[in-house]
Protein backbone atom coordinates (compact mmCIF):
# COMPACT_ATOMS: atom_id res chain seq x y z
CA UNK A 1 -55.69 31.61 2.11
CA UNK A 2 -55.42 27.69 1.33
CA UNK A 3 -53.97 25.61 3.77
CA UNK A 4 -50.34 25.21 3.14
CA UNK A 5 -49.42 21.12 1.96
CA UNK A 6 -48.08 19.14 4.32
CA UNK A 7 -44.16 18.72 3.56
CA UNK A 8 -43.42 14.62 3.53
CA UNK A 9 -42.14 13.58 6.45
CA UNK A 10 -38.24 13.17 6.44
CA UNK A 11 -37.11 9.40 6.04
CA UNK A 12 -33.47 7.56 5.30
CA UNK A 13 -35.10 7.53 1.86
CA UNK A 14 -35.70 11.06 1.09
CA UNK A 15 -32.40 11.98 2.49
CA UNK A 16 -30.39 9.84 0.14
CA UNK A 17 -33.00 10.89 -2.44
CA UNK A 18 -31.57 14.30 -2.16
CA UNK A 19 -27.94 13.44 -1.49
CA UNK A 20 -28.24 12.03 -4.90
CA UNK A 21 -29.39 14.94 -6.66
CA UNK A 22 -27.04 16.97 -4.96
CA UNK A 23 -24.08 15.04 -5.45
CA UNK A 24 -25.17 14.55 -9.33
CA UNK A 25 -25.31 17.85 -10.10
CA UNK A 26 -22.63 19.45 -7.94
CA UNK A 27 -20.18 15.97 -7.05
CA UNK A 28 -19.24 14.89 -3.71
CA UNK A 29 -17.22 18.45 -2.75
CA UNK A 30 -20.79 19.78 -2.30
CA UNK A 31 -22.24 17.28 0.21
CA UNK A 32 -22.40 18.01 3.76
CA UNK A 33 -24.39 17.95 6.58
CA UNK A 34 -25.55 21.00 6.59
CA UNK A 35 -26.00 21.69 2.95
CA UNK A 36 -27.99 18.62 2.59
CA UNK A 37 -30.40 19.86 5.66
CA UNK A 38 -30.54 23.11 3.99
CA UNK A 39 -32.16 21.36 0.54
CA UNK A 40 -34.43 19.36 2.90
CA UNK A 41 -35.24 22.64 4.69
CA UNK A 42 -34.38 20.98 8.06
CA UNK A 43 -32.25 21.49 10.75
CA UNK A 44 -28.65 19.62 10.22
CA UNK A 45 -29.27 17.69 13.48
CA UNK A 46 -32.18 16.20 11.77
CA UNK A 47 -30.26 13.83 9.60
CA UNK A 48 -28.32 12.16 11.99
CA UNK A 49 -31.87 10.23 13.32
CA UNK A 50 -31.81 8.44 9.96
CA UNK A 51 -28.27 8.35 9.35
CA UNK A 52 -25.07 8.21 11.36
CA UNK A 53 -23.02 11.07 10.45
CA UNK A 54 -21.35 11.63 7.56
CA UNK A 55 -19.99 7.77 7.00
CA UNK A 56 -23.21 6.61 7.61
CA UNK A 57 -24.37 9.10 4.43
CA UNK A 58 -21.73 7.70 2.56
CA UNK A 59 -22.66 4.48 3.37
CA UNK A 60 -25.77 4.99 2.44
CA UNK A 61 -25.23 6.41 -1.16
CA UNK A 62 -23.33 3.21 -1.81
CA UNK A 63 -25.76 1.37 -0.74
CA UNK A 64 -28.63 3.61 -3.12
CA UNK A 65 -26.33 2.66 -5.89
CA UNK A 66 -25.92 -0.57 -5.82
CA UNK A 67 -29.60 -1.10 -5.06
CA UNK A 68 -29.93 0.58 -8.66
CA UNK A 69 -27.16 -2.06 -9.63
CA UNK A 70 -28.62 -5.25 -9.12
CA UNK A 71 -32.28 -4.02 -10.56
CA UNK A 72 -29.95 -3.42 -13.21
CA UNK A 73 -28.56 -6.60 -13.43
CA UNK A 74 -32.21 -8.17 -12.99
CA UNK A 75 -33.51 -6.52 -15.58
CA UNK A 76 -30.98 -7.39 -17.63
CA UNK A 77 -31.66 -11.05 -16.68
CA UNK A 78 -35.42 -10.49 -18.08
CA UNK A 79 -34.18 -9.46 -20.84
CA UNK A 80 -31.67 -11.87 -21.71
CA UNK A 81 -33.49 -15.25 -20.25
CA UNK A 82 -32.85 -17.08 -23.52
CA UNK A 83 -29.35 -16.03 -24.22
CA UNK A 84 -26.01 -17.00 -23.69
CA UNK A 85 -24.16 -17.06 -21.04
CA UNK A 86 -21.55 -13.87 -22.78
CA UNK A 87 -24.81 -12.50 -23.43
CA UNK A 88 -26.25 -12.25 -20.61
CA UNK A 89 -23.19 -10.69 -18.29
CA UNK A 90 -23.08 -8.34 -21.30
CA UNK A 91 -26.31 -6.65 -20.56
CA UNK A 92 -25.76 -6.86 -16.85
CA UNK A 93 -22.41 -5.43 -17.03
CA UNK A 94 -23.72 -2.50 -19.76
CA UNK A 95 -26.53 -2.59 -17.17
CA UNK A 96 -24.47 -1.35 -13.81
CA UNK A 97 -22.67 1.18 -16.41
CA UNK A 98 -25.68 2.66 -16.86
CA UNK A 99 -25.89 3.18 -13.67
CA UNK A 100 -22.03 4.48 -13.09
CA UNK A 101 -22.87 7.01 -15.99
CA UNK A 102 -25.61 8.59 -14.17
CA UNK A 103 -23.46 9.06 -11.18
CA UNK A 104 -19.88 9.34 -12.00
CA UNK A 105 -19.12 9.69 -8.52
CA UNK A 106 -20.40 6.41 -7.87
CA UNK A 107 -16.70 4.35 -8.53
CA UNK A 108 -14.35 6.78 -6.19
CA UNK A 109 -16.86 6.20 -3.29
CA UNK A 110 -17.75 2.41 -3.91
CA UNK A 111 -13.75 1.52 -3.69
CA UNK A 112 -12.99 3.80 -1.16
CA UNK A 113 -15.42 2.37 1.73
CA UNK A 114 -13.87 -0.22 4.33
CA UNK A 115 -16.26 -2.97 3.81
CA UNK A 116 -17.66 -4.45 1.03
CA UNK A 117 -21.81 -3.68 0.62
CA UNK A 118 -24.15 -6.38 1.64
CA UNK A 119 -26.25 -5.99 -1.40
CA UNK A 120 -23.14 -6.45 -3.70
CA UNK A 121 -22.71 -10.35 -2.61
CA UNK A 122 -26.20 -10.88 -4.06
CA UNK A 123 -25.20 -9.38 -7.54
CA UNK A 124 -22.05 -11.62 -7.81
CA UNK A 125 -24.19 -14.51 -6.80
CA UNK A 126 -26.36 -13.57 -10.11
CA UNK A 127 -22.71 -13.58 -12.33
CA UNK A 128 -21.22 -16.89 -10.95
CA UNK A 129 -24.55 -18.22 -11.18
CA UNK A 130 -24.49 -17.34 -15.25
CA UNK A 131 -21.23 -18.41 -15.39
CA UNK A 132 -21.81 -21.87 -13.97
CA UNK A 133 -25.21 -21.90 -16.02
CA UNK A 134 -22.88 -21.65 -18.74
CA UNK A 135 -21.35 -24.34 -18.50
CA UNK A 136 -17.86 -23.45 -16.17
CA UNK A 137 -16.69 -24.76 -13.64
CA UNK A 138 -16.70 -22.88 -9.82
CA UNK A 139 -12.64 -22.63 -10.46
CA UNK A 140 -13.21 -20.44 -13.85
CA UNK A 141 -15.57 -18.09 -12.45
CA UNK A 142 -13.82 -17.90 -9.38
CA UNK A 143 -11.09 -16.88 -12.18
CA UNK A 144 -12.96 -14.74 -13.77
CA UNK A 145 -14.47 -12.79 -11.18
CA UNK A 146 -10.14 -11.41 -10.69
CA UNK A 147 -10.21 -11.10 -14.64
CA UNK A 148 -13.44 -8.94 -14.63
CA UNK A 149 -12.53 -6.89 -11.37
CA UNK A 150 -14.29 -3.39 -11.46
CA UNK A 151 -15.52 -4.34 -14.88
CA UNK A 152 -18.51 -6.04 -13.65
CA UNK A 153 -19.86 -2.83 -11.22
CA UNK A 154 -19.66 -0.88 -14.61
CA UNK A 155 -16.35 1.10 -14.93
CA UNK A 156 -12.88 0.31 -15.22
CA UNK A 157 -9.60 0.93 -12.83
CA UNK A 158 -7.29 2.63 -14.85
CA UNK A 159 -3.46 3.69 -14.00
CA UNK A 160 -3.45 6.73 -16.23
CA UNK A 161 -6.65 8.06 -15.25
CA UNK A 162 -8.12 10.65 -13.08
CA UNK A 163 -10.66 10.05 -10.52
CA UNK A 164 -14.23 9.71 -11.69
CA UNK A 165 -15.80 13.59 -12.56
CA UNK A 166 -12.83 14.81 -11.05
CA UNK A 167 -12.43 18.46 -12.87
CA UNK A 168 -9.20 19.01 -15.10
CA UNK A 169 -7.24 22.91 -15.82
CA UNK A 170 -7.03 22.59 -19.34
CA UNK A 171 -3.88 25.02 -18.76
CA UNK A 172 -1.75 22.47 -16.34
CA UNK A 173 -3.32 19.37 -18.47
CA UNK A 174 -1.50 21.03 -21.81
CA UNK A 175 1.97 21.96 -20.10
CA UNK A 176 1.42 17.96 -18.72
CA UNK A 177 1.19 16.86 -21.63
CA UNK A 178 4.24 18.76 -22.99
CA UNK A 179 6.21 17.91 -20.43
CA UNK A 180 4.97 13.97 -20.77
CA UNK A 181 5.82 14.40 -24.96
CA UNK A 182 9.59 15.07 -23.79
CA UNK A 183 10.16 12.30 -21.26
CA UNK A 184 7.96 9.49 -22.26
CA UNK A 185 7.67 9.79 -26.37
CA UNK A 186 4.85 6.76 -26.68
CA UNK A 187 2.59 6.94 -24.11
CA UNK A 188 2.12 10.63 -24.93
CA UNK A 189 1.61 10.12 -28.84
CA UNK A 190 -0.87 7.38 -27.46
CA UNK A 191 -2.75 9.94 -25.01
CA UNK A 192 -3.01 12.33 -28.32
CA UNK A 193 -3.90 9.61 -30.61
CA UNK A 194 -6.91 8.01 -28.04
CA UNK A 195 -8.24 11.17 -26.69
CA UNK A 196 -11.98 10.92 -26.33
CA UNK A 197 -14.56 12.55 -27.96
CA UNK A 198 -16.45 15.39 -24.93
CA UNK A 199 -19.60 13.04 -25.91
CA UNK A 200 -18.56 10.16 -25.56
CA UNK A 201 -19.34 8.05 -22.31
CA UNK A 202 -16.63 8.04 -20.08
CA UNK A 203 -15.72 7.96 -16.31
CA UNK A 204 -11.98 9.24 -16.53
CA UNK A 205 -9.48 8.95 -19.39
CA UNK A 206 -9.24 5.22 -20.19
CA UNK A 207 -12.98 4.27 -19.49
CA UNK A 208 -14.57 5.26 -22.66
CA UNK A 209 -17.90 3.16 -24.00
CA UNK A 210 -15.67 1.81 -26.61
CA UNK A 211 -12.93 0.91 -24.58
CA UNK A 212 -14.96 -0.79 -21.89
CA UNK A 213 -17.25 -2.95 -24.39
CA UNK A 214 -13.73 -4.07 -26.09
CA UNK A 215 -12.28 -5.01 -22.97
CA UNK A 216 -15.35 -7.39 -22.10
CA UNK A 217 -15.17 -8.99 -25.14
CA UNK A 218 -11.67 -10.03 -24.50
CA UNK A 219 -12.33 -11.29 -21.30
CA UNK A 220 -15.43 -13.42 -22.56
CA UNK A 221 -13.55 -14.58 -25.76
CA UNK A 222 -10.52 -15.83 -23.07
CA UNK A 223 -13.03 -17.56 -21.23
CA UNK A 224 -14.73 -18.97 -23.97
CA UNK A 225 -11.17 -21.14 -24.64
CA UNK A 226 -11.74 -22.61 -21.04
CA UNK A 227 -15.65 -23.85 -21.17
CA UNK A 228 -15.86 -27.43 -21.97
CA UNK A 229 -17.24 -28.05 -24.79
C-alpha cells in the first residue's frame, strides 16, 4: 500500500479558501463553524487558531474580497495606463463587479461589518488619485466619491431590491406583485416593463449589467461639466 499524501497543513488561507467555495455555492446560510471544519476534515476547534470565531470569519471573507478588488482595480490600471481618466475608473469599477458577480454575497456582508476594511482605503486612494490625474480638483472627487457610493466596490444600493442572492417564492413574488399593480399603478407597470432577463448579470432587482454601466456614465458625464478645461 502507498503511503497516504500528506494533507496541507491548515492556514488562515485555506480556511477562507474554503469558506469561499462554500459560501459560493451554497450562500452565507450554509457557513458555520462546524460545517466549514467538516469540508476541511478538522475538528471545529481547529479554526478558531487562525480565526476568531465567527466575526473573525466574516471578517476575513471581506477582507478575501476586497484583496480580489484592488488586483482588480490594478489590473485594470495596466490595462488602461494610456487612457482617460472616465476610462480608467470604468475598467476598475467593471473590474470589482467582476468580482461582486462571482460572489453575490459579497455586498450584504461588505455593508453590514462595523468597520470599514483596511485594504479598501488603498483602493480609493487608486480612484481619487485618477480623478485628480484627471484633472479635478480634491473638492470634486471628494464629491464624487458620495455620487459613486457602492458603485465603485461593483454593485449598486437599491430601495426596491432584495438582498444580494437572496432566494425569491415565485408564488408570494406574483400575489406581490398583484397586490403592488392595485395600490401603486406605476412603479408596478415599471417592475413588469424592466424585469431582467435570468441571464443577465445582476445582484438583486435594480443592479442589472445594463443598468449599472448606464448609471456610471451619468455620473462621469456630470463630472465631466465640472473638470476645468
Amino acid at each position: 500500500m502507498g503511503a497516504r499524501k500528506p494533507r496541507d497543513p491548515l492556514s488562515r488561507e485555506r480556511v477562507l479558501v474554503s469558506a469561499i467555495a462554500l459560501v459560493d455555492a451554497e450562500g452565507m446560510a450554509a457557513l458555520t463553524m462546524r460545517r466549514l471544519a467538516a469540508e476541511l476534515g478538522v475538528e471545529a476547534m481547529s479554526l478558531y487558531h487562525h480565526l476568531p470565531g465567527k466575526g473573525g470569519l466574516l471578517d476575513g471573507l471581506v477582507d478575501a474580497v476586497v484583496t480580489e478588488i484592488t488586483s482588480a482595480a490594478d489590473r485594470a490600471e495596466a490595462d488602461a495606463a494610456r487612457a482617460d481618466w472616465r476610462a480608467r475608473l470604468r475598467l476598475r469599477f467593471l473590474g470589482a463587479r467582476a468580482v461582486m458577480l462571482r460572489h453575490p454575497w459579497a455586498p450584504a456582508l461588505l455593508t453590514g461589518r462595523p468597520a470599514v476594511p483596511a485594504g479598501l482605503y488603498v483602493y480609493y486612494d487608486g480612484i481619487v488619485a485618477t480623478l485628480v490625474d484627471g484633472g479635478f480638483s480634491y473638492r470634486i472627487a471628494h464629491r464624487a466619491l458620495h455620487a459613486f457610493g457602492s458603485l465603485a466596490l461593483g454593485f449598486s444600493q437599491e430601495v426596491f431590491q432584495p438582498s444580494a442572492g437572496e432566494e425569491t417564492d415565485a408564488e408570494a413574488e406574483e400575489a406581490e406583485m398583484a397586490a403592488l399593480a392595485e395600490r401603486l399603478p406605476h412603479l408596478a407597470a415599471m417592475v413588469a416593463a424592466e424585469t431582467h432577463d435570468a441571464a443577465d448579470p445582476t445582484l438583486g432587482w435594480c443592479d442589472s449589467q445594463t443598468e449599472f454601466e448606464f448609471t456610471l456614465d451619468l455620473l462621469f458625464d456630470g463630472l465631466e461639466r465640472h473638470r476645468p478645461r
